[in-house]
N, C-alpha and C. Protein backbone atom coordinates (compact mmCIF):
# COMPACT_ATOMS: atom_id res chain seq x y z
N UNK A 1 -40.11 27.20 -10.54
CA UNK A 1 -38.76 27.64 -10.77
C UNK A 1 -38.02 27.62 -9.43
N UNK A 2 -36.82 26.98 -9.46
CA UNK A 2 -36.08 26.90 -7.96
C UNK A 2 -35.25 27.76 -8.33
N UNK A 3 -34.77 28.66 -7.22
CA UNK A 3 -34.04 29.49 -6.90
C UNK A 3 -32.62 28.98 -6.03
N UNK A 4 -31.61 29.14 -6.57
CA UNK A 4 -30.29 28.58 -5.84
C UNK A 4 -29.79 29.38 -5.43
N UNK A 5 -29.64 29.80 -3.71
CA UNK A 5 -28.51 30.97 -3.66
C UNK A 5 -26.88 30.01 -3.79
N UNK A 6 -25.87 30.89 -3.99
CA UNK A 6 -24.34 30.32 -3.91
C UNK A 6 -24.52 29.82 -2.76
N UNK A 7 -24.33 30.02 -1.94
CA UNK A 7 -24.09 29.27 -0.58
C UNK A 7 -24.95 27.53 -1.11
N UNK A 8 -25.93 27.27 -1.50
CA UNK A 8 -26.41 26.13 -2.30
C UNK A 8 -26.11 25.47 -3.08
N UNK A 9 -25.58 26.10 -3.94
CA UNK A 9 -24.68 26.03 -5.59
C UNK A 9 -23.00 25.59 -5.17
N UNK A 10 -22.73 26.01 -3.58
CA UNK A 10 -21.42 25.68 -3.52
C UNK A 10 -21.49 24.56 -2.14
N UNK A 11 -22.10 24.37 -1.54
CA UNK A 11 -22.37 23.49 -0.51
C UNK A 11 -21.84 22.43 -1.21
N UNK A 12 -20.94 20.94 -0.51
CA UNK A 12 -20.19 19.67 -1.08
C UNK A 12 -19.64 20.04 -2.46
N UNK A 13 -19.11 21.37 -2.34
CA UNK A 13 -18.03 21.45 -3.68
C UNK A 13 -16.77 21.92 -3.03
N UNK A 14 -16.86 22.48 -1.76
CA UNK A 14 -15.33 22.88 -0.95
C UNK A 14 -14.32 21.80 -0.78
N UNK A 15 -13.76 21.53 0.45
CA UNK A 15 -12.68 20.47 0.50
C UNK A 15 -13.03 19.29 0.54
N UNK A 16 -12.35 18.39 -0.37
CA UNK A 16 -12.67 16.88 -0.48
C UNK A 16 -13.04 16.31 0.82
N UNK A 17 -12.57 16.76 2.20
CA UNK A 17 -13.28 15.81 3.22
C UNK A 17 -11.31 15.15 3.29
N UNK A 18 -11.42 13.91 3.45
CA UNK A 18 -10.37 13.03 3.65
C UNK A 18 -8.84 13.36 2.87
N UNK A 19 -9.08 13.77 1.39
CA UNK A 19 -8.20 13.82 0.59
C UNK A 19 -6.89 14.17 1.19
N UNK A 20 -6.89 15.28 1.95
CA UNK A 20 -5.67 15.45 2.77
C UNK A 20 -4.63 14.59 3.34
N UNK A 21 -5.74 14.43 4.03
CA UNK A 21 -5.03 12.61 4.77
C UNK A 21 -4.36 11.48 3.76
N UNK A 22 -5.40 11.40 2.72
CA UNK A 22 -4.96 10.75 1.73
C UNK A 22 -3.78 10.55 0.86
N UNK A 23 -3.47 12.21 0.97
CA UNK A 23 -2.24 12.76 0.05
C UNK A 23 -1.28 12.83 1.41
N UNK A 24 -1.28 13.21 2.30
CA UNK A 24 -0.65 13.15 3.43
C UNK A 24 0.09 11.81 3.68
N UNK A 25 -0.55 10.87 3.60
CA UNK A 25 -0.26 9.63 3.57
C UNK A 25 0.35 8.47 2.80
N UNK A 26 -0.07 9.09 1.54
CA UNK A 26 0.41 8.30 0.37
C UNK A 26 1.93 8.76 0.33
N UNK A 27 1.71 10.66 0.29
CA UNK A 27 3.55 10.91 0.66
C UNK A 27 4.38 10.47 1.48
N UNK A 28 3.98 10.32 2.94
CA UNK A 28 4.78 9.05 3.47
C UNK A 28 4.85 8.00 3.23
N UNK A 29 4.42 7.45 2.63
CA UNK A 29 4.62 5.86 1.98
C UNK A 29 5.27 6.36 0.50
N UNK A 30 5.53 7.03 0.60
CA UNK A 30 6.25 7.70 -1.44
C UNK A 30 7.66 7.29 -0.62
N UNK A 31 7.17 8.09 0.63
CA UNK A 31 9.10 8.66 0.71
C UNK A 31 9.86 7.31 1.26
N UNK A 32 8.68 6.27 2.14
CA UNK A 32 9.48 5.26 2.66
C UNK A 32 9.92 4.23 1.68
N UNK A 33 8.72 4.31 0.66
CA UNK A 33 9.14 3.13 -0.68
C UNK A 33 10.80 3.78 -1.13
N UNK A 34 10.69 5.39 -1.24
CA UNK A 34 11.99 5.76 -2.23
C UNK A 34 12.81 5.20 -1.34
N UNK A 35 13.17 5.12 -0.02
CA UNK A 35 14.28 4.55 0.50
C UNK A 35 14.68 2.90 1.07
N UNK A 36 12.73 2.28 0.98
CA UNK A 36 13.14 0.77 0.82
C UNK A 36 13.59 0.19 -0.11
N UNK A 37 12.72 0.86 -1.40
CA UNK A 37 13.10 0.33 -2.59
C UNK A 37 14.72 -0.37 -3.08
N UNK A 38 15.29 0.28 -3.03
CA UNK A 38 17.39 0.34 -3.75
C UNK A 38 17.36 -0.77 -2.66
N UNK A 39 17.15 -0.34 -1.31
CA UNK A 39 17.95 -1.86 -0.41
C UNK A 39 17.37 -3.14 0.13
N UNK A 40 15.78 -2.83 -0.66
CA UNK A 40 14.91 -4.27 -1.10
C UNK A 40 16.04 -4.80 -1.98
N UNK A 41 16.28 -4.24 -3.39
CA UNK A 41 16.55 -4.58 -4.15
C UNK A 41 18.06 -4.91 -4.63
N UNK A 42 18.77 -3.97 -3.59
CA UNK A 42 20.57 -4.47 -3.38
C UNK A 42 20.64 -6.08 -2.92
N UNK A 43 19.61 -6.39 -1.51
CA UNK A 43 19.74 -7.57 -0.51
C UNK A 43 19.09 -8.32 -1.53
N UNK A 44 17.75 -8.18 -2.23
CA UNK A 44 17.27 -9.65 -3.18
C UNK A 44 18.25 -10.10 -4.00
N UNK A 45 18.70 -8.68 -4.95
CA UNK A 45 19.13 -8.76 -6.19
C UNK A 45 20.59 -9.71 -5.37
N UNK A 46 21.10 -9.75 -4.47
CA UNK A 46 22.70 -10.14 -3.80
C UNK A 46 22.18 -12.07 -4.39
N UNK A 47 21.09 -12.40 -3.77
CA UNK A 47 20.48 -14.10 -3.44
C UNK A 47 19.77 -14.58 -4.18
N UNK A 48 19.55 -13.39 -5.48
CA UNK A 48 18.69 -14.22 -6.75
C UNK A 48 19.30 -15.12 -7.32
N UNK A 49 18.73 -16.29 -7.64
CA UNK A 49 19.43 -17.24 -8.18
C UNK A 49 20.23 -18.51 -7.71
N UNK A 50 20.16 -18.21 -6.29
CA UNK A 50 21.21 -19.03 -5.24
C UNK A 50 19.95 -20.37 -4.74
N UNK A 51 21.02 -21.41 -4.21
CA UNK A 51 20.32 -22.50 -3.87
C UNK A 51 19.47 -22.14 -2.92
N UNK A 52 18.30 -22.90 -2.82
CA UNK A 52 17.14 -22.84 -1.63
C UNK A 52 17.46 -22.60 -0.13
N UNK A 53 18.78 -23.57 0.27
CA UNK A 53 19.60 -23.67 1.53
C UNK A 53 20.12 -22.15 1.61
N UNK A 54 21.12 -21.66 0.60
CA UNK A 54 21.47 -20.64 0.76
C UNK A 54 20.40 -18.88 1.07
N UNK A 55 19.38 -19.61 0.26
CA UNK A 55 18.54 -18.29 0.69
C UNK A 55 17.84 -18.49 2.03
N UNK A 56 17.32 -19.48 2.18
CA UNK A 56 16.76 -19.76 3.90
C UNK A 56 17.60 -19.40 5.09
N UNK A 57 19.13 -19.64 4.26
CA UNK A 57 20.12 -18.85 5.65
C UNK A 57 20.26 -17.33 5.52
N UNK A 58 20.49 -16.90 4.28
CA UNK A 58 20.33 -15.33 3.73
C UNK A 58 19.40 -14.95 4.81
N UNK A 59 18.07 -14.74 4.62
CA UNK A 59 16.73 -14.36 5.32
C UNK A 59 16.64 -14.98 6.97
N UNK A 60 17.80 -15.58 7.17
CA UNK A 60 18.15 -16.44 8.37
C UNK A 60 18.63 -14.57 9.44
N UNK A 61 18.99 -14.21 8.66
CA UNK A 61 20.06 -12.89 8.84
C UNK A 61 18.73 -11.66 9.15
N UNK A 62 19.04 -11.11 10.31
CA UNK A 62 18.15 -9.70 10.70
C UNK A 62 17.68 -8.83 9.32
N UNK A 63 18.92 -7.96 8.96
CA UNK A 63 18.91 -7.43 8.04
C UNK A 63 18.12 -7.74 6.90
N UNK A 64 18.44 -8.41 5.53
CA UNK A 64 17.51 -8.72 4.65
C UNK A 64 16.30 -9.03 5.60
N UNK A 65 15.96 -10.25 6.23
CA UNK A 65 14.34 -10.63 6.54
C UNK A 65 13.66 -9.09 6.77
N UNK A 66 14.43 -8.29 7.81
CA UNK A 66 13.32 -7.10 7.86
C UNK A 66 13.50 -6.28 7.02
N UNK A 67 13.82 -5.51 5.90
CA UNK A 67 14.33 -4.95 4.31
C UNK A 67 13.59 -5.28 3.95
N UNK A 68 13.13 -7.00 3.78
CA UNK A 68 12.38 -7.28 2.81
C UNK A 68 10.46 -7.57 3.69
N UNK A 69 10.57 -7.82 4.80
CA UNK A 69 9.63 -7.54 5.37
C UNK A 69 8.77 -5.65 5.39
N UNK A 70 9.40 -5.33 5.80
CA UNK A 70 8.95 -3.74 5.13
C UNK A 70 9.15 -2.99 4.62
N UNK A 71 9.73 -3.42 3.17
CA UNK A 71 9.40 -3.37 2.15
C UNK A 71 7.84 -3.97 1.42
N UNK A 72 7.43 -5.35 1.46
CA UNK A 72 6.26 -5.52 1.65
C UNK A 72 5.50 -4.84 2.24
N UNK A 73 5.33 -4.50 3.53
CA UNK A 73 4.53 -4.06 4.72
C UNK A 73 4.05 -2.78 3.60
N UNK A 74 5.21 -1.96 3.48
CA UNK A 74 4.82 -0.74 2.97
C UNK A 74 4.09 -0.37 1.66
N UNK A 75 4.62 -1.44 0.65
CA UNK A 75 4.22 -1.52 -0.36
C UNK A 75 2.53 -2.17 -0.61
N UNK A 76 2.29 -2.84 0.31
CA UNK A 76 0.81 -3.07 0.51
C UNK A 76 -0.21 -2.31 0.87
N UNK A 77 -0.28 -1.49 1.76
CA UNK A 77 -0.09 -0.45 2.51
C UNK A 77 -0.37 1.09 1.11
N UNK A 78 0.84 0.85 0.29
CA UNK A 78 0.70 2.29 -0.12
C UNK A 78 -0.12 1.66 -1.24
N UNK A 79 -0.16 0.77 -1.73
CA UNK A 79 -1.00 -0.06 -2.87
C UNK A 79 -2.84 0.13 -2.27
N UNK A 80 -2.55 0.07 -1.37
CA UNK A 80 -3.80 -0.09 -0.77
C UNK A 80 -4.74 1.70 -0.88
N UNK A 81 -4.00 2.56 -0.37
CA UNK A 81 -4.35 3.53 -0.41
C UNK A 81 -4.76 4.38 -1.74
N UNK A 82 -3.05 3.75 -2.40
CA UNK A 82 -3.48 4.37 -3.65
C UNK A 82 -4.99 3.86 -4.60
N UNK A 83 -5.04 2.74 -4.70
CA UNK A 83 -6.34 1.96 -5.60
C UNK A 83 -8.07 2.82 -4.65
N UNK A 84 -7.66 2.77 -3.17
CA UNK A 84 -9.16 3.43 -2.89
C UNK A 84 -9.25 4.55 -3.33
N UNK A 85 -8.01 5.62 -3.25
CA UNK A 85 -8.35 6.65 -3.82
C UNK A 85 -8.75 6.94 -5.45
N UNK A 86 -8.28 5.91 -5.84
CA UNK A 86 -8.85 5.95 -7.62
C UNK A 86 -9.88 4.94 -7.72
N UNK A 87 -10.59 4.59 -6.82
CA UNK A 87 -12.14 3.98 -6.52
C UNK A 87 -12.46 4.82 -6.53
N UNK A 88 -12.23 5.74 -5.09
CA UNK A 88 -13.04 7.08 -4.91
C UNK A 88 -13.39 7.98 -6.02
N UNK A 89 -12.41 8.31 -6.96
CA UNK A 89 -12.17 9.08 -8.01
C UNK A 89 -13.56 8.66 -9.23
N UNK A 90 -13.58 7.34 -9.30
CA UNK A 90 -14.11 6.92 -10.41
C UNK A 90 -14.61 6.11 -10.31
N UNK A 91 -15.16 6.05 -9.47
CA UNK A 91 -16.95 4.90 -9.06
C UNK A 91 -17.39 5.32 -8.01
N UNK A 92 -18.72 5.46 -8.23
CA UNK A 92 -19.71 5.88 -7.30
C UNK A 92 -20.89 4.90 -7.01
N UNK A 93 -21.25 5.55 -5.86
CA UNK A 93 -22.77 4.41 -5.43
C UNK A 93 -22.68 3.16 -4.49
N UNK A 94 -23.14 2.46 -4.79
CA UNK A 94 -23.05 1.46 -3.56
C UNK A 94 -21.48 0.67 -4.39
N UNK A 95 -21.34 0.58 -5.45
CA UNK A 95 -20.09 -0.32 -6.07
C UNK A 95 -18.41 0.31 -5.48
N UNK A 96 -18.60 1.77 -4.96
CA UNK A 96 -17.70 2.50 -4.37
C UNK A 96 -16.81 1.49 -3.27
N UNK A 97 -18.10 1.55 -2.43
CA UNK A 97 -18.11 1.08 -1.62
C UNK A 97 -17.55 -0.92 -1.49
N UNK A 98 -18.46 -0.86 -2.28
CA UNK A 98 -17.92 -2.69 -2.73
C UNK A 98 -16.40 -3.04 -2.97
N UNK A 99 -16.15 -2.14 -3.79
CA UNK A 99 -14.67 -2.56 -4.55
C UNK A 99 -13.80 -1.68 -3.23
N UNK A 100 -14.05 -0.73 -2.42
CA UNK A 100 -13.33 -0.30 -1.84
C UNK A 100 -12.91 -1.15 -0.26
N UNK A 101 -14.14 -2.01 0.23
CA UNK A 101 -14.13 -3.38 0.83
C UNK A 101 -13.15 -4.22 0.20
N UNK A 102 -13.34 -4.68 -1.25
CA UNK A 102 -12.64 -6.00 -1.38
C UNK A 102 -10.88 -5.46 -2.04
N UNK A 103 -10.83 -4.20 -1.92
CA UNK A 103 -9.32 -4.03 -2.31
C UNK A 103 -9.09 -3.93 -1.08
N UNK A 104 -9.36 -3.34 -0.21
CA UNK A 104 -8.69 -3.72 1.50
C UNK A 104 -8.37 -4.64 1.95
N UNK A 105 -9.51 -5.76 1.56
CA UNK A 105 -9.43 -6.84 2.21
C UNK A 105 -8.42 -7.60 1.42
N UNK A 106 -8.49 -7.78 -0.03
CA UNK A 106 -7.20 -8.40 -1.00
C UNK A 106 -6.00 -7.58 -0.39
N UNK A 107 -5.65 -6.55 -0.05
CA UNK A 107 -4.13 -5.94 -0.02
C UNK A 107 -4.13 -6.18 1.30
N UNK A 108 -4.92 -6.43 2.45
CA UNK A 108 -4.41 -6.79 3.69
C UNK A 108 -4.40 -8.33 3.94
N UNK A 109 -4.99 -9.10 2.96
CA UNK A 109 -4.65 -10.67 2.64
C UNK A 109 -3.08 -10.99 2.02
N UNK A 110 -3.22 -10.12 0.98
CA UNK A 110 -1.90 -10.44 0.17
C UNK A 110 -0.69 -9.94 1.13
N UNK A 111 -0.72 -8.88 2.40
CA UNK A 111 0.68 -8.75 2.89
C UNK A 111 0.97 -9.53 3.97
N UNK A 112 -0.26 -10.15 4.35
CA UNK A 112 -0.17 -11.15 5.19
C UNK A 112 0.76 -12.42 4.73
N UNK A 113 -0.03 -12.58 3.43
CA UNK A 113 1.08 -14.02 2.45
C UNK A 113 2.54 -13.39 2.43
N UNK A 114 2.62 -12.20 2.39
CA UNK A 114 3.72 -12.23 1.66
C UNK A 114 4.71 -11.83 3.24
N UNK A 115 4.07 -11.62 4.38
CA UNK A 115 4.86 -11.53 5.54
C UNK A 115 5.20 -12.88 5.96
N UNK A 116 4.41 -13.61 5.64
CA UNK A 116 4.17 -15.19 6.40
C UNK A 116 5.40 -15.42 5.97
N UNK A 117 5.66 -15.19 4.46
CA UNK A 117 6.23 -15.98 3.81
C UNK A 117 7.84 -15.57 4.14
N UNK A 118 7.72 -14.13 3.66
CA UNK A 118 9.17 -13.98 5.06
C UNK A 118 9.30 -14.38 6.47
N UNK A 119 8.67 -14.76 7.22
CA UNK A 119 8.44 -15.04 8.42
C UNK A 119 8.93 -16.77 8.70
N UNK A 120 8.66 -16.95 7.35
CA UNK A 120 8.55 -18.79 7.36
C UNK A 120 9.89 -18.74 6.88
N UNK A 121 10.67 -18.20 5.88
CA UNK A 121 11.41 -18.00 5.76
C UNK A 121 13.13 -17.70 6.75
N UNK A 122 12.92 -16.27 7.28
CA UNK A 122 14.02 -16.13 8.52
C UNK A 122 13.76 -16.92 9.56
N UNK A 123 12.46 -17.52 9.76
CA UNK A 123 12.71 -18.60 11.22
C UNK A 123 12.68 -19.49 10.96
């Protein structure tokens, strides 16, 4: 018969460890999306639809290229955080770990494409 004192029974049930940070973090990326978001979407929504020439000079322009540059940046970024933490949540074991590798590595691939692509774009 094993005997558990509380101090045993409650040992790795106190504070998540990281979560803080986690939530700490994700809220700054909440608050920067709420204010990239509208003027991602004022500057796209202005050049949707316009000839190829016309948008290469659009993004030619400070303004939109970086709007829409971090806007990406951030949105990868908070994408990123958010999916490990609902890894964390709901897979365990070595697969934790796996999927929490290859969503890093996919969301720091994909903002790369999608910087390039502004990048190739305003210059």
């Amino acid at each position: 018969m094993a005997f558990l004192t509380a101090r045993k029974r409650a040992e790795g049930l106190g504070s998540a460890g990281g979560a803080t940070e986690d939530h700490w973090n994700m809220t700054i990326s909440s608050v920067a999306l709420a204010i990239l978001t509208p003027l991602f979407i004022l500057s796209f929504g202005s050049i949707l639809g316009a000839p190829h020439a016309e948008v290469v000079a659009y993004y030619g322009r400070p303004y939109p290229a970086i709007v829409a540059a971090l806007f990406l940046a951030v949105g990868f970024m908070h994408f990123k955080n958010g999916v490990k933490v609902m890894i964390e949540d709901y897979v365990g074991g070595f697969a934790r770990k796996t999927w929490i590798i290859a969503m890093t590595c996919l969301s720091y691939a994909a903002a790369a494409v999608a910087l390039f692509a502004v990048a190739r774009l305003a210059l």
